[in-house]
N, C-alpha and C. Protein backbone atom coordinates (compact mmCIF):
# COMPACT_ATOMS: atom_id res chain seq x y z
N UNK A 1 2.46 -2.40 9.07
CA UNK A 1 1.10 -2.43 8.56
C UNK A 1 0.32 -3.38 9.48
N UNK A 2 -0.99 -2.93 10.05
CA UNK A 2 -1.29 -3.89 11.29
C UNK A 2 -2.68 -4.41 10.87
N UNK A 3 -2.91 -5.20 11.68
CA UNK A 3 -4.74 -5.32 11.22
C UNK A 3 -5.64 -4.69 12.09
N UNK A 4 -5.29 -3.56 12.41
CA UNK A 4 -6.46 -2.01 12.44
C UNK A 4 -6.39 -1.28 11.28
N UNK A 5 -5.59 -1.68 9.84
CA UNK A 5 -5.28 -1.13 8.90
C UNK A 5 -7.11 -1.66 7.99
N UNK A 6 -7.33 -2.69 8.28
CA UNK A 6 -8.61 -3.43 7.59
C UNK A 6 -9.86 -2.23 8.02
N UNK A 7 -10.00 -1.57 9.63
CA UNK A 7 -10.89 -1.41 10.00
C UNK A 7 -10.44 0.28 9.53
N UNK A 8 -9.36 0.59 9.23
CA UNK A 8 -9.27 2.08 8.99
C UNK A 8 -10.15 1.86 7.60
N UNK A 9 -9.47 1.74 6.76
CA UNK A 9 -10.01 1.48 5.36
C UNK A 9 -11.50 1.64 5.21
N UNK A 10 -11.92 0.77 6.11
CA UNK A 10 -13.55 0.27 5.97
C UNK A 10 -13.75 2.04 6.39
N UNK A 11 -13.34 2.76 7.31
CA UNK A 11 -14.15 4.03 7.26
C UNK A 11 -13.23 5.60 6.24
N UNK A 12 -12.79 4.75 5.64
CA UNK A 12 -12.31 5.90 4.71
C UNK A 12 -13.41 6.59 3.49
N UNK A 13 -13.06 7.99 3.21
CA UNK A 13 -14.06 8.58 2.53
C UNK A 13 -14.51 7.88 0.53
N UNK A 14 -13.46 6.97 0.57
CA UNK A 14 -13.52 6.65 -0.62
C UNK A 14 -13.55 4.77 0.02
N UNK A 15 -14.65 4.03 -0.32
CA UNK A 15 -14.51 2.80 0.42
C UNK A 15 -14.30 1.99 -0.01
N UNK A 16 -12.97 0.97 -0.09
CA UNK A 16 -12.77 0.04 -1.13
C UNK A 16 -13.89 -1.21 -1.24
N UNK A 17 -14.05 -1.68 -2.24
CA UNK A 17 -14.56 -2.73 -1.76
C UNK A 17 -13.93 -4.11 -1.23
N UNK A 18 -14.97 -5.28 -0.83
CA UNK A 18 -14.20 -6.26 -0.06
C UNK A 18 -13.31 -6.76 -0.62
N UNK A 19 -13.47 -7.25 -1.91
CA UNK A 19 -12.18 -7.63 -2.54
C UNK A 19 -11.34 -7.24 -2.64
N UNK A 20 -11.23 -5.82 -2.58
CA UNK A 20 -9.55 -4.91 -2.79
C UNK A 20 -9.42 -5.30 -0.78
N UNK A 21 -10.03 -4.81 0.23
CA UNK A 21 -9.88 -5.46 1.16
C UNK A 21 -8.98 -6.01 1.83
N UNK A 22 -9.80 -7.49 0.90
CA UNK A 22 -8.99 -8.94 1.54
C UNK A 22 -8.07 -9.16 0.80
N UNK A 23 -7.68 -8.88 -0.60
CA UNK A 23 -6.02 -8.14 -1.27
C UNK A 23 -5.51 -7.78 0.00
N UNK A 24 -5.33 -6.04 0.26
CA UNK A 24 -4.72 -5.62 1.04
C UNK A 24 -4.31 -6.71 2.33
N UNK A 25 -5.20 -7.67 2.78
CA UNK A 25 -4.92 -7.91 4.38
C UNK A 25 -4.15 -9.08 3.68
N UNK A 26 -4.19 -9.88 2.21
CA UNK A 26 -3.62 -11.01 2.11
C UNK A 26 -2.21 -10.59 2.10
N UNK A 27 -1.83 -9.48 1.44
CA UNK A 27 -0.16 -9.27 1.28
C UNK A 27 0.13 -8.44 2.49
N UNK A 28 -0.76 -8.51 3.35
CA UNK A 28 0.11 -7.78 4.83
C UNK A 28 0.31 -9.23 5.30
N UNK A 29 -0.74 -10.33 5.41
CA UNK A 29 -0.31 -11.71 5.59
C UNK A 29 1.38 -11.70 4.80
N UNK A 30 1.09 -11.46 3.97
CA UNK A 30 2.58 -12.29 3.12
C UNK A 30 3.85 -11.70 3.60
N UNK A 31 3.53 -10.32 3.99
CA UNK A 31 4.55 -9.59 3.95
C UNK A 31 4.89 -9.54 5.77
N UNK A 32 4.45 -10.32 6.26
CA UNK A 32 4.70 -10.54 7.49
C UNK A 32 5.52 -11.19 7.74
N UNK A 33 5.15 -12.53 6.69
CA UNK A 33 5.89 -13.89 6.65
C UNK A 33 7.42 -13.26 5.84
N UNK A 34 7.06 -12.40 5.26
CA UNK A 34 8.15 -11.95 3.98
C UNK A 34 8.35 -10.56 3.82
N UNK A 35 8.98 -10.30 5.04
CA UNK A 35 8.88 -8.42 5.29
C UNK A 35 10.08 -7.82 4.29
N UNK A 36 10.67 -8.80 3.41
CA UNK A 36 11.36 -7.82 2.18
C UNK A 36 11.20 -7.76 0.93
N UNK A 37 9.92 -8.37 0.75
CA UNK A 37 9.37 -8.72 -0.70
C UNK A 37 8.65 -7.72 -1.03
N UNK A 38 9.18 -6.77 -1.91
CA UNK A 38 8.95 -5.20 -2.10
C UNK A 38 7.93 -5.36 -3.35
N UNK A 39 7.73 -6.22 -4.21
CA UNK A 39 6.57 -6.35 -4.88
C UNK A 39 5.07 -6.28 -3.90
N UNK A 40 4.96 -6.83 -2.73
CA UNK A 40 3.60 -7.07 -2.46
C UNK A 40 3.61 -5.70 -1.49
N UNK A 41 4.68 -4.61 -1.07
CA UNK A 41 4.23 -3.33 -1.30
C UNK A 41 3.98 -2.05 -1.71
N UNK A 42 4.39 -2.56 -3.31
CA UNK A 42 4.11 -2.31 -3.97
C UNK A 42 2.55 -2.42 -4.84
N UNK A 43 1.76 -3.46 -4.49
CA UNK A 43 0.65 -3.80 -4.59
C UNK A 43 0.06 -2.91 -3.72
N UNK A 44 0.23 -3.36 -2.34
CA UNK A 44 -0.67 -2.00 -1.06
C UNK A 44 -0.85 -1.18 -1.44
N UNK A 45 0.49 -0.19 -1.63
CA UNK A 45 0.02 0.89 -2.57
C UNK A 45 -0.53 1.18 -3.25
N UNK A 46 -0.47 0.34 -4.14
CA UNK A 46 -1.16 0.73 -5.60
C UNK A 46 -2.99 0.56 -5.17
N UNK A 47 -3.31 -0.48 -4.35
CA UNK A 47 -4.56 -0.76 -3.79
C UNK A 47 -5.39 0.61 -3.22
N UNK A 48 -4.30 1.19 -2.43
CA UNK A 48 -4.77 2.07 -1.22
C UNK A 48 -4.65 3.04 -2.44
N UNK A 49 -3.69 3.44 -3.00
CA UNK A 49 -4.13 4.56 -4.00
C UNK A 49 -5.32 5.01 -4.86
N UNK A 50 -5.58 3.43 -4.84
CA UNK A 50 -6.68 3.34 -6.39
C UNK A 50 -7.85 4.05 -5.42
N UNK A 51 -8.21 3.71 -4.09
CA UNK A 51 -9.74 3.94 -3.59
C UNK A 51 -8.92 5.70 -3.00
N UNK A 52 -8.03 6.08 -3.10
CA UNK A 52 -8.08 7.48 -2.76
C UNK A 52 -7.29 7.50 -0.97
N UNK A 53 -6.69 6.49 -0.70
CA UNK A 53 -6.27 6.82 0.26
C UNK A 53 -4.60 6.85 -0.25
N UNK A 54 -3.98 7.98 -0.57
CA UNK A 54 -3.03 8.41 -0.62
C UNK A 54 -2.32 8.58 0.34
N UNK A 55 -2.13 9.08 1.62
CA UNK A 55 -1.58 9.00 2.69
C UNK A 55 -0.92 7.75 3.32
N UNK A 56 -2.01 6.91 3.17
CA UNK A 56 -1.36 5.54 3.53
C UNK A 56 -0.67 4.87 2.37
N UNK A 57 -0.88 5.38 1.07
CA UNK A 57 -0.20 4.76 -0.10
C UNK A 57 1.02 4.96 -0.08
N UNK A 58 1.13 6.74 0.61
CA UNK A 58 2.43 6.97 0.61
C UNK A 58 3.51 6.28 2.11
N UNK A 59 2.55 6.00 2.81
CA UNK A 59 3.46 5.56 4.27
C UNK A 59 3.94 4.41 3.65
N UNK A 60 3.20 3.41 2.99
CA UNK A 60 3.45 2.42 2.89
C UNK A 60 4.85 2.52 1.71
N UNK A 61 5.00 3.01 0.91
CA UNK A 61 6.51 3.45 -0.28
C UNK A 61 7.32 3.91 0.99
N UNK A 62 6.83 4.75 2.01
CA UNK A 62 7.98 4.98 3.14
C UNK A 62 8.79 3.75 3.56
N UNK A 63 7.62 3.04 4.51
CA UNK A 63 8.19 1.86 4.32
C UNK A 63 8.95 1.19 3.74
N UNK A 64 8.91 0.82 2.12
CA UNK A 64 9.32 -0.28 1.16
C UNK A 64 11.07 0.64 0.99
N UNK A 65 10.72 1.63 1.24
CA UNK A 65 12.11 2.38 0.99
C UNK A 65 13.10 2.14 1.60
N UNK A 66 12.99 1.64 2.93
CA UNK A 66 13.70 1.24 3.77
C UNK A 66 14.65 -0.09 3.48
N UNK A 67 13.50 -0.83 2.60
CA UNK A 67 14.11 -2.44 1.99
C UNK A 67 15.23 -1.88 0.56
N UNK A 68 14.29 -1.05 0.25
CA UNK A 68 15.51 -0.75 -1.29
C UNK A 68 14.99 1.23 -1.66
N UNK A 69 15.91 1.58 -1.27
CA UNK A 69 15.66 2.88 -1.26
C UNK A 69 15.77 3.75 -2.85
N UNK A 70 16.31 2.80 -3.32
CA UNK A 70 16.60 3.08 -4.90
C UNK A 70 15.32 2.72 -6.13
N UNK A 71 14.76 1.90 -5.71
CA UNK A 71 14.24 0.57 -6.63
C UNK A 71 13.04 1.76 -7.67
N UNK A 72 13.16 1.69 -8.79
CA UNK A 72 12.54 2.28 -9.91
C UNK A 72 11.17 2.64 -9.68
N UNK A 73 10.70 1.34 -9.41
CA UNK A 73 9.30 1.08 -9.44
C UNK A 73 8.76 1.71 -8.34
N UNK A 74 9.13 1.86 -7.01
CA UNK A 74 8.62 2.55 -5.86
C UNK A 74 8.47 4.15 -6.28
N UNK A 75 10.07 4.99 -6.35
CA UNK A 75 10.09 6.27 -7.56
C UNK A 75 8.98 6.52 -7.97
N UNK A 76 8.70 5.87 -9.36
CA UNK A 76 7.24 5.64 -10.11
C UNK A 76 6.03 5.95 -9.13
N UNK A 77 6.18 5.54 -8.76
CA UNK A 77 4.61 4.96 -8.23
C UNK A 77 4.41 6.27 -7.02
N UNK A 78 5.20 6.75 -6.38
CA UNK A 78 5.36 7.61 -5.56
C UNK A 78 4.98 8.97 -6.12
N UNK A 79 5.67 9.20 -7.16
CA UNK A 79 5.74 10.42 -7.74
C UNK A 79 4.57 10.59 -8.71
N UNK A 80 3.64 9.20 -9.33
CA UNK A 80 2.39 9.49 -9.63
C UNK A 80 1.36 9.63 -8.17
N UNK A 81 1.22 9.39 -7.61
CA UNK A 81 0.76 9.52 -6.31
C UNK A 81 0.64 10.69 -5.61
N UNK A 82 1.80 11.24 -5.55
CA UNK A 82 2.00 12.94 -5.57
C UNK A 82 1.12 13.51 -6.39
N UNK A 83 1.45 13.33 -7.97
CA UNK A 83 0.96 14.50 -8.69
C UNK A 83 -0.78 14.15 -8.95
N UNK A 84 -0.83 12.95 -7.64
CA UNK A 84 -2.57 12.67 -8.12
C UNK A 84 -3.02 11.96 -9.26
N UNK A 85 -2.40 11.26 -10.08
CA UNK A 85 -2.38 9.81 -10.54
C UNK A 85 -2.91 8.67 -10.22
């Protein structure tokens, strides 16, 4: 997750606002420092989902899958995401 991820966002068709934002860029901060702490991407997701960017909601569960390929909560969140949730 890079920080051209801030400037994609800003031109997506659904536009978050700044506060969801600087969320997103704080737990790419964290998760830099802490690239296996599957809660804070779990948050991304859920962020990038809420404003309609699904694609990246889903890269990002690609990702987290890699840390725990099993874990409930990713499942979840994936499979509402799919069905447009």
């Amino acid at each position: 997750i890079s920080q051209n991820r801030f400037n994609q966002v800003l031109g997506a068709s659904t536009e978050a606002p700044p506060e969801t934002l600087s969320q997103i860029e704080n737990w790419n901060s964290y998760l830099q420092k802490y690239p296996s702490y599957l809660p804070g991407y779990l948050e991304i997701a859920t962020l990038e989902n809420s404003y309609g960017n699904k694609e990246e909601a889903l890269k990002i569960i690609f990702k987290a899958k890699t840390i725990n390929p099993n874990d409930n909560q990713l499942k979840l969140l994936e499979e509402q995401i799919n069905k447009g949730n």
